[in-house]
Protein backbone atom coordinates (compact mmCIF):
# COMPACT_ATOMS: atom_id res chain seq x y z
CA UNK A 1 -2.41 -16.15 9.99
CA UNK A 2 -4.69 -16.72 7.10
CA UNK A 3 -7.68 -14.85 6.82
CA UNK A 4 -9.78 -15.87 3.91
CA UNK A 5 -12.53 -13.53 4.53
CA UNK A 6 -10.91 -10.31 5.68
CA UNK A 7 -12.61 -8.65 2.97
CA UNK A 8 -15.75 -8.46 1.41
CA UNK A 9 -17.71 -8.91 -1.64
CA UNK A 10 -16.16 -6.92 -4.56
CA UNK A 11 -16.80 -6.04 -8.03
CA UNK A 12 -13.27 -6.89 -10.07
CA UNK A 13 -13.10 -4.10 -13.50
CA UNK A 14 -10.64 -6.21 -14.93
CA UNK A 15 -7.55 -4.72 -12.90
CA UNK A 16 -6.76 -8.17 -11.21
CA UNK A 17 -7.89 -11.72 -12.22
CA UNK A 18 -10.72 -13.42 -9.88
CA UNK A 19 -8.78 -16.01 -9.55
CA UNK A 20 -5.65 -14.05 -7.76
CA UNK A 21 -8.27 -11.89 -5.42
CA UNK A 22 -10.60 -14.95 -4.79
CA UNK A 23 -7.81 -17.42 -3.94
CA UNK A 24 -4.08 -16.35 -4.09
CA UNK A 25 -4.75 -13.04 -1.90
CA UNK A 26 -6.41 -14.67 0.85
CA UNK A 27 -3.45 -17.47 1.20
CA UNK A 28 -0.60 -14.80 0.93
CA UNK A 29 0.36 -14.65 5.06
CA UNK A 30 2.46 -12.07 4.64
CA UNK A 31 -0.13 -9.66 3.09
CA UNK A 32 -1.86 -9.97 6.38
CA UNK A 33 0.93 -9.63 8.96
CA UNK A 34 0.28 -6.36 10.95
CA UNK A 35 3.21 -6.96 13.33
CA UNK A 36 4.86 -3.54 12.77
CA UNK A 37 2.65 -1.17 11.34
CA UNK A 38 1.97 0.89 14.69
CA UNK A 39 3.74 4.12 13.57
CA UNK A 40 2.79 3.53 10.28
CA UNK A 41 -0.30 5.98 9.91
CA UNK A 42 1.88 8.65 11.90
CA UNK A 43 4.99 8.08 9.82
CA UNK A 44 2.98 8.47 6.38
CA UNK A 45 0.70 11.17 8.06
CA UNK A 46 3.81 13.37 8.72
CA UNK A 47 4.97 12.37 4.96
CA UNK A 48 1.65 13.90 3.34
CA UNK A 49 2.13 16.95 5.96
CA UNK A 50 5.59 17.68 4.68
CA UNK A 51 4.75 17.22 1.07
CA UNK A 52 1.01 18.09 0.81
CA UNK A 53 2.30 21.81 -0.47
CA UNK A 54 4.09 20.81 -3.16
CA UNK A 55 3.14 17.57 -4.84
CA UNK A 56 0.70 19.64 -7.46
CA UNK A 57 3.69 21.19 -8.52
CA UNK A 58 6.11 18.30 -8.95
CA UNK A 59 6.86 16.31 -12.23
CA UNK A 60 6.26 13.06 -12.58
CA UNK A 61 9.53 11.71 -11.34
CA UNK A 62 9.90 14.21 -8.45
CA UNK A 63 6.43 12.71 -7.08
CA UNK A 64 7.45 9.37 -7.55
CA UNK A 65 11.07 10.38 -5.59
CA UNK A 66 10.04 12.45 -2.82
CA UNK A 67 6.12 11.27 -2.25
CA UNK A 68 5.58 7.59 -3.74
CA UNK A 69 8.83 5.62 -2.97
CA UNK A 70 8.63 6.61 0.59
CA UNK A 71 5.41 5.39 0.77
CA UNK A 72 6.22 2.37 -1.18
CA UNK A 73 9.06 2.11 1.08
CA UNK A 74 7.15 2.10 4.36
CA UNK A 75 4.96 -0.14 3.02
CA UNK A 76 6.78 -2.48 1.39
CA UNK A 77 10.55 -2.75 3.16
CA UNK A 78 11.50 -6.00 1.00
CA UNK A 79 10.87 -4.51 -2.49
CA UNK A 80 12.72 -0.85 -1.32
């Protein structure tokens, strides 16, 4: 399911190149594969929940290990 137009207009600062957001995003099918992500609001809703207390006072590698690779690995199962 390709969906060239899913998103707007937007205004690139230099992050990604136009060429990557204008034509390589839009192509990429499995960007846009949904099949799966019911519980996924719920899942990282009760992640924020459980962590929301203490994330100011983490370091920078106890965020990463207790906050941003479970998110990373909800979202992204092939990279975890």
């Amino acid at each position: 399911m390709l969906q060239p137009q899913l998103f707007g207009p937007f205004r690139n600062e230099g992050l990604f190149a136009d060429h990557y957001l204008q034509d390589v995003l839009p192509k990429t099918p499995e960007l846009w594969d949904t099949a799966g992500l019911d519980g996924a609001r719920e899942e990282l809703l009760a992640l924020w929940q459980d962590q929301a207390g203490q994330v100011a006072h983490y370091s920078e590698a106890q965020l990463e290990d207790h906050f941003v690779k479970p998110v990373l690995k909800r979202g992204c199962p092939r990279r975890s």
